[in-house]
Structures are given as C-alpha cells and as structure tokens.
Protein backbone atom coordinates (compact mmCIF):
# COMPACT_ATOMS: atom_id res chain seq x y z
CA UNK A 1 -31.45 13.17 10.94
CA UNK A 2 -30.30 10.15 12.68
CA UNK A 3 -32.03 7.85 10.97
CA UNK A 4 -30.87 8.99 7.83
CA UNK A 5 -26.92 9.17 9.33
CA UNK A 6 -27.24 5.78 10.90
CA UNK A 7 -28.89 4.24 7.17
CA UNK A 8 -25.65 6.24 5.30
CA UNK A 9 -23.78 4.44 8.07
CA UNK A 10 -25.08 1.51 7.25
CA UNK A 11 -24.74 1.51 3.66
CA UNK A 12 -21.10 2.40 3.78
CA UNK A 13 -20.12 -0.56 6.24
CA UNK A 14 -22.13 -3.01 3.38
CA UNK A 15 -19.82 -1.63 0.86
CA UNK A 16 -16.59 -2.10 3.09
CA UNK A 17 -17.68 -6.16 2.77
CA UNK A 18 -18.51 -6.08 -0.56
CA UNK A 19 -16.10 -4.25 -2.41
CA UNK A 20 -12.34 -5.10 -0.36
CA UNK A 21 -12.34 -7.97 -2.81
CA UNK A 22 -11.36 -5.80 -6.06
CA UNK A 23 -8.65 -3.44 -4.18
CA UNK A 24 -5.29 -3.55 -5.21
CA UNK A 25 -2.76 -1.12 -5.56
CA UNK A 26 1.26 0.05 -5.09
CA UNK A 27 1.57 3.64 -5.06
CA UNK A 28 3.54 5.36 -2.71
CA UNK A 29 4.85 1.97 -0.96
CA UNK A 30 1.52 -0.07 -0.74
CA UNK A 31 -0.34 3.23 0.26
CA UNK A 32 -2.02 5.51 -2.53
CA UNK A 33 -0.48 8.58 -3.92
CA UNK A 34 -3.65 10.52 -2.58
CA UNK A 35 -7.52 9.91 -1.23
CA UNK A 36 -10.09 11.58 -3.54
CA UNK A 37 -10.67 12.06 -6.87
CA UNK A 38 -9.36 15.80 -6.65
CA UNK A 39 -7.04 15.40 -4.55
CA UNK A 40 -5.25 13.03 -6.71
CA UNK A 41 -5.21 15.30 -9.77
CA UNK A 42 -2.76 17.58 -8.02
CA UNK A 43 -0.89 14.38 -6.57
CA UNK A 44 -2.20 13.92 -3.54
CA UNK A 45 -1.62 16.91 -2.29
CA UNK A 46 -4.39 19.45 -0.69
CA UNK A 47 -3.90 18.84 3.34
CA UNK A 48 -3.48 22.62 4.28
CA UNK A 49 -5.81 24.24 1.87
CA UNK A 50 -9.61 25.14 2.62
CA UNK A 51 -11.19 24.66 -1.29
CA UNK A 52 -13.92 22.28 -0.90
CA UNK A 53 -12.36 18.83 -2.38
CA UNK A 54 -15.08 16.47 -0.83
CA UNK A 55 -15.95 14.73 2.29
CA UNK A 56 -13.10 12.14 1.13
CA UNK A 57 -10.30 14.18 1.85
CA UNK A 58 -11.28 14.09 5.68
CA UNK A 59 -9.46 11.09 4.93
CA UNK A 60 -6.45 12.60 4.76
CA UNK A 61 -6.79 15.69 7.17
CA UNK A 62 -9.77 15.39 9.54
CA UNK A 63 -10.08 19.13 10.16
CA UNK A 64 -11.11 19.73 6.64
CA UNK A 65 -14.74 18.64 7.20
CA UNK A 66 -15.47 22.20 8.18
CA UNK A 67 -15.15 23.02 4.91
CA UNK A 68 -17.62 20.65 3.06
CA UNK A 69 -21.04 21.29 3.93
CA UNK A 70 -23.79 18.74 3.40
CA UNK A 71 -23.00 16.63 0.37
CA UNK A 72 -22.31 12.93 -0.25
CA UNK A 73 -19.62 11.88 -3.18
CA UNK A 74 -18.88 8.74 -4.91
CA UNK A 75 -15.65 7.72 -6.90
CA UNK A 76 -14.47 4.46 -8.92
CA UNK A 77 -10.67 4.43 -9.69
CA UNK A 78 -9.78 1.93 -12.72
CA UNK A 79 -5.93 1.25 -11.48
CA UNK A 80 -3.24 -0.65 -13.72
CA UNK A 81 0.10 -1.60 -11.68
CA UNK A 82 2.50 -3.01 -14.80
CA UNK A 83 5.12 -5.70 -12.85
CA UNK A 84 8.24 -7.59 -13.86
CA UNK A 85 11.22 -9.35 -12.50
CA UNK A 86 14.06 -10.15 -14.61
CA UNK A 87 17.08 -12.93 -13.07
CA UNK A 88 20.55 -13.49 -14.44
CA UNK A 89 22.11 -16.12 -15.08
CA UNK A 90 22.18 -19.11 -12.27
CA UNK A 91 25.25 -19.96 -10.52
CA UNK A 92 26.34 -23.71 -11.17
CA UNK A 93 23.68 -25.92 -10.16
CA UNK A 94 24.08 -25.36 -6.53
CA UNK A 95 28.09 -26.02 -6.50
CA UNK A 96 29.73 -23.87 -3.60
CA UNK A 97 31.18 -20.29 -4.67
CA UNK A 98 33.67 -18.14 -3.79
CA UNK A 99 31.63 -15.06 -2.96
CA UNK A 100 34.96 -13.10 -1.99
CA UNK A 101 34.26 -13.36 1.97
CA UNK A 102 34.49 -16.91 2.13
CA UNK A 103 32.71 -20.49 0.19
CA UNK A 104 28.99 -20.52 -0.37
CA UNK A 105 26.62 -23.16 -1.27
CA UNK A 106 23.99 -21.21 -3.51
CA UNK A 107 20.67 -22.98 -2.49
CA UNK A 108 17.97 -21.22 -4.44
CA UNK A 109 18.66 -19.37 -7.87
CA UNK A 110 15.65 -18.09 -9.90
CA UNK A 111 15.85 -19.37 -13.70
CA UNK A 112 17.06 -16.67 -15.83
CA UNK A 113 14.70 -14.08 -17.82
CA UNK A 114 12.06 -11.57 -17.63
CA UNK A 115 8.66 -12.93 -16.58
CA UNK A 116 5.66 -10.16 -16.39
CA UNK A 117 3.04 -10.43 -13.71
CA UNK A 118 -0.35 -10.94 -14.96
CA UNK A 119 -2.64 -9.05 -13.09
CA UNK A 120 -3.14 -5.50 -14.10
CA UNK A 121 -6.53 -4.03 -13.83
CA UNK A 122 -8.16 -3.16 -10.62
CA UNK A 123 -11.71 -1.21 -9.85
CA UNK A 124 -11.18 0.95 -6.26
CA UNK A 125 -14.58 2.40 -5.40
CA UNK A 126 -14.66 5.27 -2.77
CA UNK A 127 -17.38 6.69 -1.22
CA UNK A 128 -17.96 9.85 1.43
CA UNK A 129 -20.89 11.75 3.21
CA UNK A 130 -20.79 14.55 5.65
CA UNK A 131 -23.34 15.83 7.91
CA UNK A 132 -23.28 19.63 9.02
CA UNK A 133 -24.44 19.84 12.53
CA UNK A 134 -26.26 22.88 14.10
CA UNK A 135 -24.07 23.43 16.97
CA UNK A 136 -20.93 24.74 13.71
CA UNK A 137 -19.44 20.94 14.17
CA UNK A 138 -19.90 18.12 11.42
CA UNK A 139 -19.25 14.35 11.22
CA UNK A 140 -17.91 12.68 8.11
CA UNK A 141 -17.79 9.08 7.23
CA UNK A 142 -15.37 8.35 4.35
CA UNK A 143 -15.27 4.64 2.87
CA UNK A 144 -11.86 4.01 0.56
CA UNK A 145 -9.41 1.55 -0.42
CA UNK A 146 -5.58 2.55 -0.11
CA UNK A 147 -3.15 0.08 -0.20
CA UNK A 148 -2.80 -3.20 -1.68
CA UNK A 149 0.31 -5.96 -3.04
CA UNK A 150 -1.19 -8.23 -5.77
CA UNK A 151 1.28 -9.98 -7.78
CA UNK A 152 0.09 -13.21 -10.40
CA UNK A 153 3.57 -14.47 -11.01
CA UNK A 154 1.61 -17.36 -13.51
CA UNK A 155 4.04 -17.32 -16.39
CA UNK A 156 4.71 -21.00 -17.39
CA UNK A 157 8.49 -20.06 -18.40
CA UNK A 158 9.01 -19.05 -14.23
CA UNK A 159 11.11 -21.95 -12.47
CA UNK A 160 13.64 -22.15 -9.61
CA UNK A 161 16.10 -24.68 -8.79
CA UNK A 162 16.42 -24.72 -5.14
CA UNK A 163 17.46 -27.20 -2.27
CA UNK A 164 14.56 -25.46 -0.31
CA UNK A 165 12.23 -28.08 -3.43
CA UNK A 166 14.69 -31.09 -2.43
CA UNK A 167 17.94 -33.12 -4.07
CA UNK A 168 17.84 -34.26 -8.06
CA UNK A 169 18.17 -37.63 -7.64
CA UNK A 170 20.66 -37.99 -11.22
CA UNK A 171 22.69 -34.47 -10.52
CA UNK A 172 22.76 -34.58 -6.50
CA UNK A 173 22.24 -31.00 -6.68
CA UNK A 174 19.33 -28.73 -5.99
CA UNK A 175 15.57 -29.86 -7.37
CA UNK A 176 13.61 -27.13 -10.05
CA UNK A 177 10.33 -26.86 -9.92
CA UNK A 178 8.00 -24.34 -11.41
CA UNK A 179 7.22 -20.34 -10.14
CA UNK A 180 9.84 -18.12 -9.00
CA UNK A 181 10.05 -20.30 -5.80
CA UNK A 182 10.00 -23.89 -7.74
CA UNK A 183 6.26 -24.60 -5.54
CA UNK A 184 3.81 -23.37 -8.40
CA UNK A 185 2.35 -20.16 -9.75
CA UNK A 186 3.16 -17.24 -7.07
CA UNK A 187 2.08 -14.39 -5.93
CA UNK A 188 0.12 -12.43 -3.07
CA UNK A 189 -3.18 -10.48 -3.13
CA UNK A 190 -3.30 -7.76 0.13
CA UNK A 191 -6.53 -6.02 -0.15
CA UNK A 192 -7.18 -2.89 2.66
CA UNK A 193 -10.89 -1.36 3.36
CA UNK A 194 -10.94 1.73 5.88
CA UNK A 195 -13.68 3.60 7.29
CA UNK A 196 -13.13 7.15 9.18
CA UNK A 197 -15.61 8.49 10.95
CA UNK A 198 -14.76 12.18 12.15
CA UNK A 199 -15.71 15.07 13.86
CA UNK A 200 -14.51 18.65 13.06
CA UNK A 201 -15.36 22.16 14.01
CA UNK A 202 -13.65 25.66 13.85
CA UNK A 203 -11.98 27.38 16.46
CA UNK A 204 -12.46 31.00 15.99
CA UNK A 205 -12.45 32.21 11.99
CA UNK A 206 -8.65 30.96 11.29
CA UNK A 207 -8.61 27.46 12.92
CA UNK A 208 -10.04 24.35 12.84
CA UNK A 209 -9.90 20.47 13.92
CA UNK A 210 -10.82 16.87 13.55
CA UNK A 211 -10.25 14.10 15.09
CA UNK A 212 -11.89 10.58 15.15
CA UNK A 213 -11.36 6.52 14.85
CA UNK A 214 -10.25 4.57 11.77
CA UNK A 215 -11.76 1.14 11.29
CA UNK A 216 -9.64 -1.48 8.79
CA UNK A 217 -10.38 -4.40 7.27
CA UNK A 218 -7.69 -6.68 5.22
CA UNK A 219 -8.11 -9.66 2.93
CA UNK A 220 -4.53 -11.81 1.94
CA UNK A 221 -3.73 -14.86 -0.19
CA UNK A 222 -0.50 -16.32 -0.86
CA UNK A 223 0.35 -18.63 -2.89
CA UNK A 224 3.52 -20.68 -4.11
CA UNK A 225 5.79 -20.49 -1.19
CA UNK A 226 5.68 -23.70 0.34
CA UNK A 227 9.35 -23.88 -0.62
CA UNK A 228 10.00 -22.17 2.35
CA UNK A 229 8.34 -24.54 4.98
CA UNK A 230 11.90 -25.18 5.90
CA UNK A 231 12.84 -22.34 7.92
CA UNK A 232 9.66 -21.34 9.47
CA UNK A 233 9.16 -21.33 13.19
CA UNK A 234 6.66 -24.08 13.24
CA UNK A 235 9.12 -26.71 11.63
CA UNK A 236 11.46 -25.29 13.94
CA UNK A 237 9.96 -25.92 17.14
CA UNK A 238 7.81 -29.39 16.21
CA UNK A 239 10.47 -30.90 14.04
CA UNK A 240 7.39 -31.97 11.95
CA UNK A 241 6.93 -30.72 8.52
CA UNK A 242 3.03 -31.63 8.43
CA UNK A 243 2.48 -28.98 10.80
CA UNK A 244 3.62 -26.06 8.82
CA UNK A 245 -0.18 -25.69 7.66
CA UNK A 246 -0.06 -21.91 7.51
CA UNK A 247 2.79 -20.98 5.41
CA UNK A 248 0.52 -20.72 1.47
CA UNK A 249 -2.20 -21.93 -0.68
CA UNK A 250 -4.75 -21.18 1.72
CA UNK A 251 -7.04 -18.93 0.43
CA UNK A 252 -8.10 -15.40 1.55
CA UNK A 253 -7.57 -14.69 4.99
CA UNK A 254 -9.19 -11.78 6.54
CA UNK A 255 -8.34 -9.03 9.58
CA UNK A 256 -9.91 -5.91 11.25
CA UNK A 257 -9.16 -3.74 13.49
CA UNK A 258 -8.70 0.03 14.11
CA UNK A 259 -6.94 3.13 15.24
CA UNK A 260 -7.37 6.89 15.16
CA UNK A 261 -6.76 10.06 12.64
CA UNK A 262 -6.74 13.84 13.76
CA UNK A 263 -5.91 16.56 11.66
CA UNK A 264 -5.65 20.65 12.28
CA UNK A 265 -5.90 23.58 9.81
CA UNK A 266 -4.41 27.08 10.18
CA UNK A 267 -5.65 30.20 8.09
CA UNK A 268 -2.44 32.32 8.38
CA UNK A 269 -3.43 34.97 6.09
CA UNK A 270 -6.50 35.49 3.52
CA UNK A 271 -4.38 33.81 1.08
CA UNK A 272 -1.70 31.54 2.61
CA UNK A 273 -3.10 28.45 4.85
CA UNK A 274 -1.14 24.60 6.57
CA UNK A 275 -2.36 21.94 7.47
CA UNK A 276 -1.25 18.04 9.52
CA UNK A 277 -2.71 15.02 9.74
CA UNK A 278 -2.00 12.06 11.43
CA UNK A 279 -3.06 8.80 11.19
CA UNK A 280 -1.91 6.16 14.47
CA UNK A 281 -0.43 2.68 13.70
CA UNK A 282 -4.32 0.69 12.80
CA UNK A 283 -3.54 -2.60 15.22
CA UNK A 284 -5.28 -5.67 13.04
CA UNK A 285 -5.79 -9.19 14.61
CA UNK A 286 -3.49 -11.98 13.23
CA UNK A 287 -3.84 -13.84 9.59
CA UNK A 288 -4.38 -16.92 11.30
CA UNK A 289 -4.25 -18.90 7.77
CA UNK A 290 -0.77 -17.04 7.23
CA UNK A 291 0.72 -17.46 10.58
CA UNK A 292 4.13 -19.52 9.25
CA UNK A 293 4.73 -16.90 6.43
CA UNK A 294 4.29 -13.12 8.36
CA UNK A 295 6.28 -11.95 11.85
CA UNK A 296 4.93 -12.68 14.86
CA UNK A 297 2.71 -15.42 14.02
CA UNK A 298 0.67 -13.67 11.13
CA UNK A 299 0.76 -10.20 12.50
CA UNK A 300 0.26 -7.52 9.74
CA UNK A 301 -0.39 -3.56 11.11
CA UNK A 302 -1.09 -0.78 9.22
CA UNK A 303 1.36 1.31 9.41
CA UNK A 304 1.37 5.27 10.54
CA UNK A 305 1.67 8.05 8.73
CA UNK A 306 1.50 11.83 9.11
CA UNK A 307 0.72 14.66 6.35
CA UNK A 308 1.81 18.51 6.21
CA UNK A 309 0.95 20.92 3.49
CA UNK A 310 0.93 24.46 2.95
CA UNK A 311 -1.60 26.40 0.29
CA UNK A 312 -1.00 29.66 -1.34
CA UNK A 313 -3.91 31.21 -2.62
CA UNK A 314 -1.97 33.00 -5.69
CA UNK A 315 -4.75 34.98 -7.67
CA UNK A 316 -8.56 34.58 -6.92
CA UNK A 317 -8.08 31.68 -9.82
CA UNK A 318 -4.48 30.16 -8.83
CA UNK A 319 -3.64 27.73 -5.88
CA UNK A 320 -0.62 26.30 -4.97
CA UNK A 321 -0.35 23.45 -2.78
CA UNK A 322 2.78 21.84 -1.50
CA UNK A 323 2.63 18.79 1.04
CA UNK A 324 5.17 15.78 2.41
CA UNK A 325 4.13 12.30 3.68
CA UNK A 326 5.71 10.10 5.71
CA UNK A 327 4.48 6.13 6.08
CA UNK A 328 6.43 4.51 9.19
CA UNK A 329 6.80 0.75 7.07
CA UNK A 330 9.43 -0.19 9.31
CA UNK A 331 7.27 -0.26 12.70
CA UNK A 332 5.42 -3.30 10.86
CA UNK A 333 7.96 -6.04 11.51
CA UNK A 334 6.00 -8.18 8.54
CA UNK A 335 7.05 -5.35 6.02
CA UNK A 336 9.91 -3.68 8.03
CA UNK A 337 11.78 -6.93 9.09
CA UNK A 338 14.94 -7.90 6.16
CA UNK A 339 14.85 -11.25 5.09
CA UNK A 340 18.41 -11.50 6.05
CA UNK A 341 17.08 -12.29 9.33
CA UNK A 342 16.56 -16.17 8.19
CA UNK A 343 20.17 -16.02 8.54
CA UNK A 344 19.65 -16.25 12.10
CA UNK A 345 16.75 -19.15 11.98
CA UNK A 346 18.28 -22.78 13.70
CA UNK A 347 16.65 -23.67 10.80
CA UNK A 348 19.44 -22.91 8.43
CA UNK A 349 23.17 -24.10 9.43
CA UNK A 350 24.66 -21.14 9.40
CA UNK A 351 25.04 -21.17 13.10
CA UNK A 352 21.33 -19.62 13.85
CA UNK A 353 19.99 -20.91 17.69
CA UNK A 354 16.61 -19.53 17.78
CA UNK A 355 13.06 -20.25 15.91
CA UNK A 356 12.40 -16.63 16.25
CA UNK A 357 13.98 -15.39 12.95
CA UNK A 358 12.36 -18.32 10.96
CA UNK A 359 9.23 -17.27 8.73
CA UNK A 360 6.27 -16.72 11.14
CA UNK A 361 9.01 -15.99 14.62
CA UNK A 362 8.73 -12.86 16.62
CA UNK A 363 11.86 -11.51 14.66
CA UNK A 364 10.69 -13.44 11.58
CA UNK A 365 12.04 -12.08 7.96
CA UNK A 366 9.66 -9.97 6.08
CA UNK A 367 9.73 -7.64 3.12
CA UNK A 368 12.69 -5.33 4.46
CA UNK A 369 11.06 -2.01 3.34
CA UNK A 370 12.06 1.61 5.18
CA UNK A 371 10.36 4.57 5.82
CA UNK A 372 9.18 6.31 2.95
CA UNK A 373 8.59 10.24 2.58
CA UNK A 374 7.03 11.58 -0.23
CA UNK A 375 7.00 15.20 -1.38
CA UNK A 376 4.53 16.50 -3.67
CA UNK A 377 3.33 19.63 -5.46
CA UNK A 378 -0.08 20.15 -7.08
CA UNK A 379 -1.77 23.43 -9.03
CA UNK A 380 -5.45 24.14 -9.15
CA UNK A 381 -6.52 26.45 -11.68
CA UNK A 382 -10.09 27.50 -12.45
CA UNK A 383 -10.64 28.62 -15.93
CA UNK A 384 -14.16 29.84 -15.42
CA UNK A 385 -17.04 29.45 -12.76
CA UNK A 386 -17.47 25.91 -13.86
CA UNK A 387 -14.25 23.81 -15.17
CA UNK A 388 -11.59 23.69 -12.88
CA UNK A 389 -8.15 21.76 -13.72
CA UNK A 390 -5.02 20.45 -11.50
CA UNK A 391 -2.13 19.35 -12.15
CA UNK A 392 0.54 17.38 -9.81
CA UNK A 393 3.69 15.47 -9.28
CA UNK A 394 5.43 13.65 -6.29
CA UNK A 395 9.30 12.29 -5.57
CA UNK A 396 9.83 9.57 -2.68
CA UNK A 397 12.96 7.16 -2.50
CA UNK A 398 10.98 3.45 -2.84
CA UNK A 399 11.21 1.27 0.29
CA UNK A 400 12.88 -1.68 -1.03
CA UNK A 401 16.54 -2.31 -0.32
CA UNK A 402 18.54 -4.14 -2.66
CA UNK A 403 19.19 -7.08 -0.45
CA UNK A 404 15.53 -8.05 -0.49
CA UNK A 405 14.59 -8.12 -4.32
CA UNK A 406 14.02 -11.70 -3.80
CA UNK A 407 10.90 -11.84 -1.62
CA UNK A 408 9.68 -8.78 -3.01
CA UNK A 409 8.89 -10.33 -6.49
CA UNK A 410 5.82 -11.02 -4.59
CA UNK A 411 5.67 -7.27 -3.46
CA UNK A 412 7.33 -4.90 -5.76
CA UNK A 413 5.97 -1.45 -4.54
CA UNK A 414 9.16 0.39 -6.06
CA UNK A 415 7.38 3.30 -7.12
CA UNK A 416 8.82 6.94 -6.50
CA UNK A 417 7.28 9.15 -9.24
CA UNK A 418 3.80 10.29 -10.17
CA UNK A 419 2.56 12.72 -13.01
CA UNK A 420 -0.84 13.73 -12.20
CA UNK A 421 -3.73 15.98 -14.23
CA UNK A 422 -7.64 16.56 -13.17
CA UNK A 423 -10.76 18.58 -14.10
CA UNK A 424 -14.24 19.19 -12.36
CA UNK A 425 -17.36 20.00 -14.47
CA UNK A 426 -19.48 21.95 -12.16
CA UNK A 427 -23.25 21.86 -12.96
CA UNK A 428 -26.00 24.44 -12.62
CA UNK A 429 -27.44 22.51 -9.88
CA UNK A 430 -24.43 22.17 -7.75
CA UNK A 431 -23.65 18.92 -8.16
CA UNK A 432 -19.77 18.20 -10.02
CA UNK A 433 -18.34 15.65 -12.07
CA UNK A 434 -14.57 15.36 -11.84
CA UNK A 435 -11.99 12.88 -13.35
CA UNK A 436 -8.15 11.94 -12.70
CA UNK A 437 -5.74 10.87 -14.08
CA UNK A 438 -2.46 9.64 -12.49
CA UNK A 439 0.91 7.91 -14.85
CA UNK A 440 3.86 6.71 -12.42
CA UNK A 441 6.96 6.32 -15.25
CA UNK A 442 8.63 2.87 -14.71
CA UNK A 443 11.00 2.40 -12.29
CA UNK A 444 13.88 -0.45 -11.23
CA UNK A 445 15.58 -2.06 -8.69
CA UNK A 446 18.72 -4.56 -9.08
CA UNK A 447 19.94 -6.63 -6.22
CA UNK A 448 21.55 -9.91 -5.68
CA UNK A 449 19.31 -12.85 -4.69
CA UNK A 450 19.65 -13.79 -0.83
CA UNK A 451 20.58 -17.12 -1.28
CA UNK A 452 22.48 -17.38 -4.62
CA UNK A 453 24.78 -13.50 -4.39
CA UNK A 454 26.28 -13.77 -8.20
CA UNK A 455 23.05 -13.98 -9.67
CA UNK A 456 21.08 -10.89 -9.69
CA UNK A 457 17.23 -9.81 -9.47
CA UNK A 458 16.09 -6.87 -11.14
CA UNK A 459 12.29 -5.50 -10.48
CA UNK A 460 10.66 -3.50 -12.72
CA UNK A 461 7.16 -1.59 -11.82
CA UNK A 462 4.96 1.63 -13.86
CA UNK A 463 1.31 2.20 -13.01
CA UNK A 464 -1.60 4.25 -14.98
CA UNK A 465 -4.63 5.42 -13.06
CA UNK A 466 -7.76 6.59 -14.00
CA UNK A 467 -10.58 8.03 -11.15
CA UNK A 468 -13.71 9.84 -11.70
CA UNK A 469 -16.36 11.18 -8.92
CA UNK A 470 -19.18 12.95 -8.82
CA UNK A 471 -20.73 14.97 -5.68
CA UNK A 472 -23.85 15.75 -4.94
CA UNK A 473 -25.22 18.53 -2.37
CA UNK A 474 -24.60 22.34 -1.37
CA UNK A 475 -21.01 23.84 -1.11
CA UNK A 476 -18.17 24.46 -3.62
C-alpha cells in the first residue's frame, strides 16, 4: 500500500515537470472556471454536494474525498482563449494636450487598429488518485493546471510611438518602433502546476472534513517590454541603464512554493447539503529573471480564494447546485498594484521621489486587477443508470479597471460569463468516460491609455473549452 501510494506520488510530481509547459488559460481572472472534468460541465460548481465527481474535485473542497472511494482519474482539457486589442487614433506625435485638468505631453500612444493575439490552443492535462484508508479516513493527491496569461502579440501591423523608444531625430518627437510597446513582438506566457495532497474523514453520518498542503510551481516569459527600462527601480537607484537586466526577453523563469486548502461538508437533510473551501495565499519564491518588471523585486503569489455551495437533491434523478467564489487578486501587489503607481516613480518628472513605485519597487505598478466573485449555477440530471448530463453557467464582474487596459494587452483576463454542458458514459465495469464542454461569449473593455488619455484601448477576449476524463476504480 505504500509502495504503491509513494510510486502514484511519484508519478504525479514527474508530470507536474513535464506538463506546466503547455498550461495556459484566463477564465475566471487567470484562475479556471472549475477543477474536473464534471465539475466543469455544471460550471464549476459542485462544492457542497456529495455525488461522486472524482478525486479532482478535492481540489476544490478537501472534505469531499470521503466521498470517492478508491479510484484514480485522468483528464486533458483542449482550451482556446480568442484575444484582441483595438487603439484609436494617436494624439499628435507626442505634442502636449489639453486633457481638461491641465497640459500633457502624451509619451506613448499605441498605433491605431485591431491586432489579434496569436496563440490560441492549449492542452491542460489533470490527473487525481485517492486512497481509502482502513481507519474511515482517505488521502487524495490531485495534479492540475489552473491559471495561466499567455498573450503572442506577433502581428507585424503592431507599433508604438513612444519617448519611452527615444527622440526621432527629423520630427524631435517620440521614436516608433514595432509591438504594442515599440521593443518587438510582445506578450507574456504564466504557466501554474499545483499538487494537493489531502486528508479527509467523516464526522458522524452528516459531516465531514479535509484539510492538507498545496504545492505550486510557475513558469513566466516576457517579452517586448524593454521600453519600459526607464522607470524601473534598478535604473532608478544605479543611474545605469545596463543594469536593468531583468525587465524582458529572458526566457522562462520558474517558482515554487506552497500553502494549504481545507474544506468542510454538511448533510443538512437527506436531500439538501453545503459545503466551503478555502485555499491560503500559495507564497512562491521570486522570478529572479523578472525582478525589474513584477512588485517587489519579481514577487508573484498565488492568490487566495474561498468556495461555498449548496446542493439540493430535487428528485432521485435531479440536482441542483449553486456555489460563489471569491479570488483575493488584489493581495498580490504584482496583479493587484495599478499602474498609475509609475506616477509616483523619481523616474518620471512628474514630481515622484521614490524608486519604490518604479517597475520591480516594493509599491511597483502591476496589472491593477480587484477582487473577483463569481456566482454560478449547475444541473445534473441522470437520464438512466448510465448517461448522466449537466449543464452550467457563471456571472463575475472581470478584474480589470479601465485605467489599466494598457498593460493588460499583455494580460487580458476580462472574462465574466461561461455557458457550460457535460455527460458521463458509465460502463459495466465501473469505470466512466465523461466530456465538457465550456463557451465564455466575448466580452470588452474600453479605457484610455495611461500615458496618451485621448486615445483609447479597447480589449476584447471569448474562450471555447473542451475536457474529457475517464475514471477508473469502485464508487459512483
């Protein structure tokens, strides 16, 4: 028995290494709209309810191991995020403006158009195993992707003209160069592994909890920002622009580290059930290689989140969940911090002191994104003893604020819809196939650009999702 836990142990750290490399998505924020294959054909939802949906969703709600029995479950999600930023019109070649509060000098507009990301098919594997112990406890190991920012912003028709690139030598006014930021072909690639390992056991007939660590691992690559070498920290405080080594174009990075998820389910009745779970703030060393672009010298958490549903067993065929998720974004200064705060950075002479709000500063700018809370609904409905079929949508208000389209071209997670269906194919020898499928309608978000305000960004963002798993072992 512990050989065999400690080789499924084993097998699921390997894949952690070997399979980061191909995650990528922007659901809910950067996190996914559920964990599990049937969980996310009723949207993600499923926390309080006691059906059997695989080892994966102790994920989500640690207590629900109790529930699984011995069986092991694989899943490969084939995800397609659909991206696009469209800028107006530039103001005048960098002349000051009167922007109604007073004269600005514009000093980096984004030429004008709509340029599509190219990037925009992604394999997720996922794979889950849970032990049933003879003392009534078990231990689950779940291995998943959930989160992710890739933009490929490659488009040869993307240019900026910015003073951040330098001064046109004929015009006097700012340089263009090529990529939304005039320094190349742009984008970001944020790939997150995790690995829970729980333990859960029932407390009487009606109650039951879990609780155990969450390991992470991260990859990240940006590229195309060196435009904005001039108002990190490290410029700031060496005065040397061959120093700011850290800012882009340097490859993946990677960082691990870890926290802890508990979860706790509640039988009220025979037919009504609620459950939470929590996941803690995952603490992740530093991206060295990125230290000049992210907060506090390359620091990039995982944020928290917590999970409540309720399930209503309506007939002996019918369930009903309904759940809300919250994802603190803003306790991650790297994602939480505006980009207004380069406002502040000595950097820029608009009376800033410190080096502390330049790119890669304790206070340094990041992507400006809230809190987000999602709600979601999701059916179950099983039309015989062997096909059953879900059915799901969710609402949360996107994270980005208008005053931070800018950077987020390289991160537009703007999504706050998602239209899900499922089915499982249960088999004679109690093994079951079951597919998702997940469409998030487009949505937009129009802002002015932080350093030119009469010209205007507009980010654009749909997503199509397709998951199938199969599970092998006892218990339905």
């Amino acid at each position: 028995m512990k050989l065999k836990m400690r080789r499924a142990i084993a097998v699921l750290l390997a894949l952690v290494f070997s399979a980061t490399s191909t995650l990528a998505l922007a659901t809910n924020g950067y996190f996914t709209h559920g964990v599990g294959v049937e969980s996310k054909g009723m949207a993600g939802t499923g926390i309080g309810s006691n059906a059997n949906m695989g080892t994966i969703m102790t994920a989500s709600n640690p207590a629900l191991g109790v529930f699984v029995g011995d069986s092991w479950e694989a899943g490969l999600s084939l995800f397609s995020p659909r991206r696009s930023y469209e800028a107006s019109a530039q103001s005048s070649n960098g002349a000051p403006i009167d922007v109604g509060g007073g004269v600005f000098l514009p000093t980096h507009s984004i030429a004008p158009g709509e340029i599509d990301s190219s990037s925009e098919w992604f394999p997720i594997p996922y794979v889950a195993k849970n032990w049933s112990l003879g003392n009534g406890g078990n231990i689950s190991a779940a291995f998943y992707g959930r989160g992710g920012m890739n933009t490929d912003w490659d488009d040869p028709n993307a240019s900026a003209t910015s003073f951040f690139c330098g001064v046109d030598p004929i015009t006097n006014g700012p340089a263009t160069g090529p990529g939304p930021f005039c320094a190349g072909n742009a984008g970001v690639d944020l790939s997150q592994a995790f690995l829970n390992v729980n333990y859960s056991a029932m407390i009487g007939d009606n109650f039951a909890w879990g609780i155990g660590p969450v390991f992470g691992f991260q990859m990240f690559e940006a590229k195309g920002v060196g435009t904005f070498a001039a108002v990190t920290k490290t410029l700031a405080t060496t005065g040397d622009i061959n120093q700011v080594t850290s800012l882009t174009n340097n490859g993946h990075d990677t960082s691990y580290g870890f926290g802890l998820a508990a979860g706790v389910w509640w039988g009220i009745s025979d037919s009504v059930s609620v459950g939470l779970g929590y996941q803690s703030k995952l603490s992740m060393s530093e991206f060295d290689d990125y230290s000049d672009l992210y907060a506090q010298a390359g620091g990039f958490d995982i944020p928290s989140s917590i999970k409540a549903g309720i399930s209503f067993l309506a007939t002996d065929s019918l369930r009903i969940n309904f759940d809300i998720e919250h994802t603190a974004f803003s306790d991650v200064d790297s994602v939480g911090n505006p980009m207004s705060n380069l406002f502040a950075c000595s950097m820029l002479p608009l009376g800033g002191t410190s080096a502390e709000p330049c790119l890669g500063g304790e206070e340094g700018a990041g992507f400006g994104w809230d809190d987000m809370t999602t709600y979601k609904v999701g059916l179950e409905w099983a039309s015989d003893e062997n096909n059953v079929w879900r059915f799901g949508y969710s609402y949360g208000e996107q994270p980005v604020q208008k005053a931070d389209v800018l950077f987020n071209i390289l991160a537009p997670g703007i999504m706050e819809q998602h239209l899900t269906v499922g089915w499982t194919r249960r088999r004679a020898n109690g093994h079951q196939f079951t597919l998702s499928l997940m469409y998030a309608p487009e949505n937009d978000i129009t802002g002015p650009s932080l350093f030119d305000p009469l010209q205007t960004i507009t980010l654009r963002m749909s997503q199509l999702e397709l998951e199938f798993g199969y599970r092998f072992g006892s218990g339905r």
